[in-house]
PDB file of N, CA and C in Angstrom:
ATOM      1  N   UNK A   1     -79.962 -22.435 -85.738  1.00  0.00           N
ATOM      2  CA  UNK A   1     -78.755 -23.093 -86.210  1.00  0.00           C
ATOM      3  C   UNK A   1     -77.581 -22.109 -86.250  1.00  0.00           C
ATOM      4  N   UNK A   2     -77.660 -20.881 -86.732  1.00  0.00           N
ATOM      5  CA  UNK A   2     -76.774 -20.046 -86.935  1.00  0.00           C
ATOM      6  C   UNK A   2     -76.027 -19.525 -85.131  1.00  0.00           C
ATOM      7  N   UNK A   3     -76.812 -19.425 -84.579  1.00  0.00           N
ATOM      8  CA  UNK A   3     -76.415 -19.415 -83.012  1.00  0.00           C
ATOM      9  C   UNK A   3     -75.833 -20.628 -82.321  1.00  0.00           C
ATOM     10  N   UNK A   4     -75.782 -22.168 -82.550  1.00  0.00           N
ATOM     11  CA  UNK A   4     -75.281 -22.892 -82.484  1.00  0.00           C
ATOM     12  C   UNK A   4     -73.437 -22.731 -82.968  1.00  0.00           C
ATOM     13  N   UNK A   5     -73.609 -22.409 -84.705  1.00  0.00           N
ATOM     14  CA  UNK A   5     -72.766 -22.511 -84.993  1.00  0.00           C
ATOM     15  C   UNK A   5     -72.152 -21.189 -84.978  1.00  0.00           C
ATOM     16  N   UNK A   6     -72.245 -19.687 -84.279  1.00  0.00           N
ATOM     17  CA  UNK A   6     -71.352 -18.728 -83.669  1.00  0.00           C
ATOM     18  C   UNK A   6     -70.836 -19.076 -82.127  1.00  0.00           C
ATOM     19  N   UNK A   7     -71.732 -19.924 -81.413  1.00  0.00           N
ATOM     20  CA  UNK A   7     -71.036 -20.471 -80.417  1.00  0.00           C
ATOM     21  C   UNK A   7     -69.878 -21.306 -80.439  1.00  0.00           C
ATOM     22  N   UNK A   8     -70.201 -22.246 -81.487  1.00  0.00           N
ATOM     23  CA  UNK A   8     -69.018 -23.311 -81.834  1.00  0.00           C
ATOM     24  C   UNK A   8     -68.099 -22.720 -82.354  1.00  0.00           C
ATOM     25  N   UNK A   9     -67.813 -21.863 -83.413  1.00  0.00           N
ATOM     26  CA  UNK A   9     -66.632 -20.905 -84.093  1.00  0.00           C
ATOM     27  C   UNK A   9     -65.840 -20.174 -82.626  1.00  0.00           C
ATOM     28  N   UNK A  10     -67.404 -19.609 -81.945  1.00  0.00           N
ATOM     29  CA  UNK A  10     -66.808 -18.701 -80.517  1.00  0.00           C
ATOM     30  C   UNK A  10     -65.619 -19.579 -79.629  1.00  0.00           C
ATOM     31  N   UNK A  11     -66.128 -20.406 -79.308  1.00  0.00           N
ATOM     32  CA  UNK A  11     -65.247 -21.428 -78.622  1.00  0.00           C
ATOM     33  C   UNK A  11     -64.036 -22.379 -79.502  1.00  0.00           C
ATOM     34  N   UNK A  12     -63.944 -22.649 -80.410  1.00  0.00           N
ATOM     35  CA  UNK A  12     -62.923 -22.993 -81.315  1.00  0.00           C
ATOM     36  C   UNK A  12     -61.904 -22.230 -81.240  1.00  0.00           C
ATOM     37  N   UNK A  13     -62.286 -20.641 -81.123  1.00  0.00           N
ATOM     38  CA  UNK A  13     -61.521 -19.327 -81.349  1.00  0.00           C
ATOM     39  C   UNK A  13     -60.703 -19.134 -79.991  1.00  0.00           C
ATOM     40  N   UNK A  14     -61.330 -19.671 -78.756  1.00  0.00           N
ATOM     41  CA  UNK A  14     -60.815 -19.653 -77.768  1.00  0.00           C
ATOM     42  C   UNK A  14     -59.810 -20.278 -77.269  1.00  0.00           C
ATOM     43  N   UNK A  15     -60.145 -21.913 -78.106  1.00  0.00           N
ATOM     44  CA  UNK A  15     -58.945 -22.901 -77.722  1.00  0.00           C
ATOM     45  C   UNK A  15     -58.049 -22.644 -78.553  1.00  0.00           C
ATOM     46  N   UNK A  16     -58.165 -22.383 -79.746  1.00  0.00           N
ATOM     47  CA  UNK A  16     -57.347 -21.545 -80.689  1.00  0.00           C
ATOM     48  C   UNK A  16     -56.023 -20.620 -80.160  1.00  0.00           C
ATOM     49  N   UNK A  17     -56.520 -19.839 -79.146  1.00  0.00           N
ATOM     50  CA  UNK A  17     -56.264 -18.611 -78.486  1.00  0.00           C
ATOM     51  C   UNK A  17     -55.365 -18.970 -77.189  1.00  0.00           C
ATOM     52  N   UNK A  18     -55.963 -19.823 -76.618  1.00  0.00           N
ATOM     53  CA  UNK A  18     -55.545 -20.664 -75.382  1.00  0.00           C
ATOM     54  C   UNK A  18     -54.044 -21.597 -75.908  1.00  0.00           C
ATOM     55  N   UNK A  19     -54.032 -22.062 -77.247  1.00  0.00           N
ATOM     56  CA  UNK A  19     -53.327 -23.206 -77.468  1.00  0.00           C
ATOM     57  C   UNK A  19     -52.032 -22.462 -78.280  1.00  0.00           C
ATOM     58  N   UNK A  20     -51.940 -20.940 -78.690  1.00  0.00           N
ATOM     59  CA  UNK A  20     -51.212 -20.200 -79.333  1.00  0.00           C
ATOM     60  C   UNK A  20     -50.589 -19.927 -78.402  1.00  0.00           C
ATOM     61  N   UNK A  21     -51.196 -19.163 -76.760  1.00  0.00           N
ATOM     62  CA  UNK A  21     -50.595 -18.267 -75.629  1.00  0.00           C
ATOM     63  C   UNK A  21     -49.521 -19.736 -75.360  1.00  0.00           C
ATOM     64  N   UNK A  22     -50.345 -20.659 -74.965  1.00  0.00           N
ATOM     65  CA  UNK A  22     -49.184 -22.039 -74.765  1.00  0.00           C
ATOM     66  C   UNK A  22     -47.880 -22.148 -75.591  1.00  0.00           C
ATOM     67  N   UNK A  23     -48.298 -22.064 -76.547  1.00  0.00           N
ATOM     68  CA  UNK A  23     -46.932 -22.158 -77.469  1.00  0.00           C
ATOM     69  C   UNK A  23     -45.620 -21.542 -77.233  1.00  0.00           C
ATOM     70  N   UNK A  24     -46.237 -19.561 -77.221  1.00  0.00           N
ATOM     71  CA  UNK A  24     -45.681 -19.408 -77.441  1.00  0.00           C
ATOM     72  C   UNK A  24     -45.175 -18.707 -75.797  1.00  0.00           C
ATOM     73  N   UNK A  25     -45.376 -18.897 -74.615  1.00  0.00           N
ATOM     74  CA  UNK A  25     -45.183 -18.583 -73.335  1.00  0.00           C
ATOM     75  C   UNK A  25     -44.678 -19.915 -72.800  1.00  0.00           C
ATOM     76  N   UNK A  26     -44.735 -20.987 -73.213  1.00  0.00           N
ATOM     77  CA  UNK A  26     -43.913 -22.200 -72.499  1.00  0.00           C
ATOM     78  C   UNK A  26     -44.357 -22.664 -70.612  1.00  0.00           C
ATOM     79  N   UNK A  27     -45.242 -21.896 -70.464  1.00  0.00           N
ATOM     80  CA  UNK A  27     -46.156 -21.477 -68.569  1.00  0.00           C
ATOM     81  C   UNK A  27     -47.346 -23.208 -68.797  1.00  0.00           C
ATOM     82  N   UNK A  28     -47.098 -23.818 -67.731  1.00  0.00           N
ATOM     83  CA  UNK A  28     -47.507 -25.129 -67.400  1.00  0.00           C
ATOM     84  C   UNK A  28     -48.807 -24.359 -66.462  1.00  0.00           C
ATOM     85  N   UNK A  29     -49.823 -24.792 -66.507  1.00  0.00           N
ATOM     86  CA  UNK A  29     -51.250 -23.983 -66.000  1.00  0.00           C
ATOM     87  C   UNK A  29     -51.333 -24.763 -64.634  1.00  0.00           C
ATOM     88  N   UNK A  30     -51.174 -23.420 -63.587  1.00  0.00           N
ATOM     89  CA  UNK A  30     -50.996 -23.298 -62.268  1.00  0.00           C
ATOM     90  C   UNK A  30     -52.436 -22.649 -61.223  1.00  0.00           C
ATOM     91  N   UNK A  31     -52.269 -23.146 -60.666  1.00  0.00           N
ATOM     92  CA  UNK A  31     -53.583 -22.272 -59.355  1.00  0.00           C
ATOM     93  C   UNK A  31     -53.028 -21.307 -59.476  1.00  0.00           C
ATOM     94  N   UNK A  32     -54.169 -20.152 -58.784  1.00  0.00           N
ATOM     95  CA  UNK A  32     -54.161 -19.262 -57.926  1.00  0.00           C
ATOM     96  C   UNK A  32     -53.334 -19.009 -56.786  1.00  0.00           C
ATOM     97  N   UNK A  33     -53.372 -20.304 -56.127  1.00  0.00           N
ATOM     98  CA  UNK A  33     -53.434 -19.806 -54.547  1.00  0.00           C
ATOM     99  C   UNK A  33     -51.835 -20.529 -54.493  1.00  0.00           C
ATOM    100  N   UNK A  34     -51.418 -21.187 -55.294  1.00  0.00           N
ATOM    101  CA  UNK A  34     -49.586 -21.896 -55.180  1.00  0.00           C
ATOM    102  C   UNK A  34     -49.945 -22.743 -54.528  1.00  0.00           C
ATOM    103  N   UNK A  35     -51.169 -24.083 -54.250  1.00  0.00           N
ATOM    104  CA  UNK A  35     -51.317 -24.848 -53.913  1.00  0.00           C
ATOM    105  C   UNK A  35     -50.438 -25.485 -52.146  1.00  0.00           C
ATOM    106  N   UNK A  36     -50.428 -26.452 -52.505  1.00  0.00           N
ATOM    107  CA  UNK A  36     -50.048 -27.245 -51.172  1.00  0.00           C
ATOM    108  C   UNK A  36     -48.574 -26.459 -50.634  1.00  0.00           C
ATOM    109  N   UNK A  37     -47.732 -25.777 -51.192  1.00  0.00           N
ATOM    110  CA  UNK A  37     -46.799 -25.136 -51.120  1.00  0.00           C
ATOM    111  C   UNK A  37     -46.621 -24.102 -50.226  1.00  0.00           C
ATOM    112  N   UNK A  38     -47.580 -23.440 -50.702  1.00  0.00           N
ATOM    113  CA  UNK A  38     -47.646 -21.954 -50.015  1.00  0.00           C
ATOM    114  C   UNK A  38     -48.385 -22.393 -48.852  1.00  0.00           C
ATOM    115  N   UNK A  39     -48.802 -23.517 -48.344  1.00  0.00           N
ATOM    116  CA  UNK A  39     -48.975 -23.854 -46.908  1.00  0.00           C
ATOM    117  C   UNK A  39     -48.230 -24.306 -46.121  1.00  0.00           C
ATOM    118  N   UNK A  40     -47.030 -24.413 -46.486  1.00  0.00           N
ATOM    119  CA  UNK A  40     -45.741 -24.791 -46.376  1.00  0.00           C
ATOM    120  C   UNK A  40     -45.908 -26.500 -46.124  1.00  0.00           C
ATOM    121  N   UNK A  41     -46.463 -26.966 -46.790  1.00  0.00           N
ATOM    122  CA  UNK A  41     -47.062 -28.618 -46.486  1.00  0.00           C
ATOM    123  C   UNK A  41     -45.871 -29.103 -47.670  1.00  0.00           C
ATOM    124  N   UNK A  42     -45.007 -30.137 -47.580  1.00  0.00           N
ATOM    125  CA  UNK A  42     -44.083 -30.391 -48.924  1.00  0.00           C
ATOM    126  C   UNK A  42     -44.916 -31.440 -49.722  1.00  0.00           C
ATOM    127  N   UNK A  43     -45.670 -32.495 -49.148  1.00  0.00           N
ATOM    128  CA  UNK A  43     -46.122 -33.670 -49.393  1.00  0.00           C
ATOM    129  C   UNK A  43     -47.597 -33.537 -49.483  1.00  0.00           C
ATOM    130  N   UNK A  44     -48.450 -34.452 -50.124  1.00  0.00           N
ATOM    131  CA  UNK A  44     -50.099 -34.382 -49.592  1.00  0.00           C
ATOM    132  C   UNK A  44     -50.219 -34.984 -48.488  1.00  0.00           C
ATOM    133  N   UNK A  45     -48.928 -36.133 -48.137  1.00  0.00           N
ATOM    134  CA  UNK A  45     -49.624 -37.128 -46.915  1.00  0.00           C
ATOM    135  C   UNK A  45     -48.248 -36.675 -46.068  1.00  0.00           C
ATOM    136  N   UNK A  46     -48.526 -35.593 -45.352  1.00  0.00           N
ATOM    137  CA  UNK A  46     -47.269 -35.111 -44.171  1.00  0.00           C
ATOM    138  C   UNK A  46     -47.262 -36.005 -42.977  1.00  0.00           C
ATOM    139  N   UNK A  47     -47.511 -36.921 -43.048  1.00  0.00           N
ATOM    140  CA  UNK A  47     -47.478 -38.423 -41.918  1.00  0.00           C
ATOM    141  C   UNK A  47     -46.374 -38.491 -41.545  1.00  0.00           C
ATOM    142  N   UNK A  48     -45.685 -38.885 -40.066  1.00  0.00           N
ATOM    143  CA  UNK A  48     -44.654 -39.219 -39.502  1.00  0.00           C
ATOM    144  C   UNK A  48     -44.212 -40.737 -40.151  1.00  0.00           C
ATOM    145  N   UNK A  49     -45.704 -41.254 -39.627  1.00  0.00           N
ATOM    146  CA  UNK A  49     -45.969 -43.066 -40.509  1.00  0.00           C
ATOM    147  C   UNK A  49     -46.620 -42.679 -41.293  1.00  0.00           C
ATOM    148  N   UNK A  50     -46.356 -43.973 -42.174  1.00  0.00           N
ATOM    149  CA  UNK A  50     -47.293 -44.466 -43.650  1.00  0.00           C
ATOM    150  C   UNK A  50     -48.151 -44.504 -43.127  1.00  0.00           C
ATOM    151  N   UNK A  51     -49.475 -44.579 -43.664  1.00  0.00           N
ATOM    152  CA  UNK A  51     -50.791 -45.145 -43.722  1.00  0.00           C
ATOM    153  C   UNK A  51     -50.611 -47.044 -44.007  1.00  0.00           C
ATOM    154  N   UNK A  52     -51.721 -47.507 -43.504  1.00  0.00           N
ATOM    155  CA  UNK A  52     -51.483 -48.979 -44.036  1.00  0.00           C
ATOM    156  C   UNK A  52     -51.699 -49.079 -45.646  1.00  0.00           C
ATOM    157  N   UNK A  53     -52.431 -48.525 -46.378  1.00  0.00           N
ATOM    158  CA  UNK A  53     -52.364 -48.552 -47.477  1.00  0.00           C
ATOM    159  C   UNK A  53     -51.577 -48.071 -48.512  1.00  0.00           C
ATOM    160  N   UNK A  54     -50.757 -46.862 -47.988  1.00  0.00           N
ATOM    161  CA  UNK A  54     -49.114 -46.568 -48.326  1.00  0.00           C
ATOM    162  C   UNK A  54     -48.663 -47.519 -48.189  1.00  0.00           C
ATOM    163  N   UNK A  55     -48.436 -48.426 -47.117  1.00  0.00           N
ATOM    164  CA  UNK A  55     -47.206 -48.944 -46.686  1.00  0.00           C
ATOM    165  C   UNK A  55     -47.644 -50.576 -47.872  1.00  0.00           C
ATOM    166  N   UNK A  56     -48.877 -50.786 -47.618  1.00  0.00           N
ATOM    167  CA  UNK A  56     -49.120 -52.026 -49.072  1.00  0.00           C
ATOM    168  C   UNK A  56     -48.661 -51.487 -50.289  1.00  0.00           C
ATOM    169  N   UNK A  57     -48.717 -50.744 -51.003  1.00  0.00           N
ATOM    170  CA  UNK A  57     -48.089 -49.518 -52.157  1.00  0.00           C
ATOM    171  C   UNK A  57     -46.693 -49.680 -51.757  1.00  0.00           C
ATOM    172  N   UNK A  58     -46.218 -49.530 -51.183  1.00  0.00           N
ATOM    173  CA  UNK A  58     -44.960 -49.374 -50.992  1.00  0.00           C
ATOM    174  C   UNK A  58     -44.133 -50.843 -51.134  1.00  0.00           C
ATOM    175  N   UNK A  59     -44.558 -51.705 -50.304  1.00  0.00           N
ATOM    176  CA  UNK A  59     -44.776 -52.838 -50.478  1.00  0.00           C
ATOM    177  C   UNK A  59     -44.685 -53.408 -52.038  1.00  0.00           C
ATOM    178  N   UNK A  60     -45.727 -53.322 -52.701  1.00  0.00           N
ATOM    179  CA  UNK A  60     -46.167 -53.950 -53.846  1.00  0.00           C
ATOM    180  C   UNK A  60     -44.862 -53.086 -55.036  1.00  0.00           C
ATOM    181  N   UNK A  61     -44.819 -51.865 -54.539  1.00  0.00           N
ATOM    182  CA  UNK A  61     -43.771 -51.458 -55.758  1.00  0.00           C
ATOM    183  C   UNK A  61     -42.387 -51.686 -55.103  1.00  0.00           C
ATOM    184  N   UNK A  62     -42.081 -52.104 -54.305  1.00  0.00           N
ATOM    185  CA  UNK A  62     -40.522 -52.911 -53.762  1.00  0.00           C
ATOM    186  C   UNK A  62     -40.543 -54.165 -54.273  1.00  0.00           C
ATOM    187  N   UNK A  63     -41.614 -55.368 -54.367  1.00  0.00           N
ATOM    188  CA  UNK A  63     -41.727 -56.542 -54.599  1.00  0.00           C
ATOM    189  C   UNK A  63     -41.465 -56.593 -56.492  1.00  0.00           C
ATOM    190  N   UNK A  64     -41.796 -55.034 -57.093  1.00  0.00           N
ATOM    191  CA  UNK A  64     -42.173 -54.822 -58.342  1.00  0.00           C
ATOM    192  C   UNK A  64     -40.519 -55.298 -58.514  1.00  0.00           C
ATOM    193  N   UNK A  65     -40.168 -54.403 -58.124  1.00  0.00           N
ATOM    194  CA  UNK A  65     -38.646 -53.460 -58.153  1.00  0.00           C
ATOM    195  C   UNK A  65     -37.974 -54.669 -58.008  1.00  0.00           C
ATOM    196  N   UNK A  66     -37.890 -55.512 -57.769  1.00  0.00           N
ATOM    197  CA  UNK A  66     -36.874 -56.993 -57.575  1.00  0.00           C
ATOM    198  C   UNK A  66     -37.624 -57.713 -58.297  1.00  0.00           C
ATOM    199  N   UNK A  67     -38.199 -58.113 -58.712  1.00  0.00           N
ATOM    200  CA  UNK A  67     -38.715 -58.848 -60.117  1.00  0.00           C
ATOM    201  C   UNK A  67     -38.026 -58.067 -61.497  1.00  0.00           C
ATOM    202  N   UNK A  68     -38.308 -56.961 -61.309  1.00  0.00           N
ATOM    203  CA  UNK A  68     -37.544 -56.061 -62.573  1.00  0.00           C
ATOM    204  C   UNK A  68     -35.730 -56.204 -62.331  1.00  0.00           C
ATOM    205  N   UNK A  69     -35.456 -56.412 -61.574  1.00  0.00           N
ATOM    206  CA  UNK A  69     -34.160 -56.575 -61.126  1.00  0.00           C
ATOM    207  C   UNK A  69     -33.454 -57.603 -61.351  1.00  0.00           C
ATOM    208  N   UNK A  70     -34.515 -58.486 -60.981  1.00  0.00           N
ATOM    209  CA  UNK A  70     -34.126 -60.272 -60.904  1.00  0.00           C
ATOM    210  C   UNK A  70     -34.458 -60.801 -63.000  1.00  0.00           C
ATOM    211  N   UNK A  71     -35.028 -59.920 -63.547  1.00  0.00           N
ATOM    212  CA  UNK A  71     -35.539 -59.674 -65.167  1.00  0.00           C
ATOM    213  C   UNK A  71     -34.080 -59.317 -65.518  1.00  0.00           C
ATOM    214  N   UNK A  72     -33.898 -58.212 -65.396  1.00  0.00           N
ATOM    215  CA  UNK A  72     -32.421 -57.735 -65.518  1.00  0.00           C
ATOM    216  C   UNK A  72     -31.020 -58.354 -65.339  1.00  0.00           C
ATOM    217  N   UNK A  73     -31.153 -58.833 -64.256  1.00  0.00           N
ATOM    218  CA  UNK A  73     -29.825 -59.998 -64.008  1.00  0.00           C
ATOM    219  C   UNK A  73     -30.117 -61.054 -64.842  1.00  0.00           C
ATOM    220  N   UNK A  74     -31.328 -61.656 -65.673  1.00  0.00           N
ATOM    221  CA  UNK A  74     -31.124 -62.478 -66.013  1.00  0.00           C
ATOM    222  C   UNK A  74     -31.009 -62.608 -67.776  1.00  0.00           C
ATOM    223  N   UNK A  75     -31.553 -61.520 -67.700  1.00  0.00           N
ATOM    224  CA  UNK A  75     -31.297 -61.208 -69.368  1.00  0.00           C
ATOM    225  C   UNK A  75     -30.797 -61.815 -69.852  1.00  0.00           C
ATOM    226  N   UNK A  76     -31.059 -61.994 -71.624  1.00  0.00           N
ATOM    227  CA  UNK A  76     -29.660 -63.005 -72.104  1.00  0.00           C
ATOM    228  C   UNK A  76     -28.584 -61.582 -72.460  1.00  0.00           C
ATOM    229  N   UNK A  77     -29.248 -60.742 -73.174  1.00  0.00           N
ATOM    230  CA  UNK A  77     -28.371 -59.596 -74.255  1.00  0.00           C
ATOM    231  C   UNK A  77     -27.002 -59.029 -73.728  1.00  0.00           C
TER     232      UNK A  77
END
């Protein structure tokens, strides 16, 4: 039991530790390697064209976007 509970204190102490450096460094937790960036890639999907399932997404949040619009124009307030 006592080894249970120096593990649990151990690790408490860590997020403890982890959640102080946050505070007080303001640093958003980043890779190693600078991700998709440093491959000079800007996007995940570097496509000339959409995919068909982008382009339904795309789709579905344009159709969104004029319902919210057509909400808006009609407001009473």
């Amino acid at each position: 039991m006592s080894t249970f509970i120096f593990a649990f204190g151990f690790f408490l102490t860590m997020v403890l530790a982890m959640a102080v450096g946050y505070l007080v460094q303001r640093k958003t937790i980043s890779g190693s390697c600078g991700g998709l960036g440093a491959l000079g890639i800007d996007k995940a999907c570097d496509c000339p064209e959409p995919c068909d399932r982008k382009k339904s997404r795309m789709e579905k949040e344009q159709a969104r976007q004029k319902k919210l619009d057509e909400w808006k124009q009609n407001q009473i307030l």
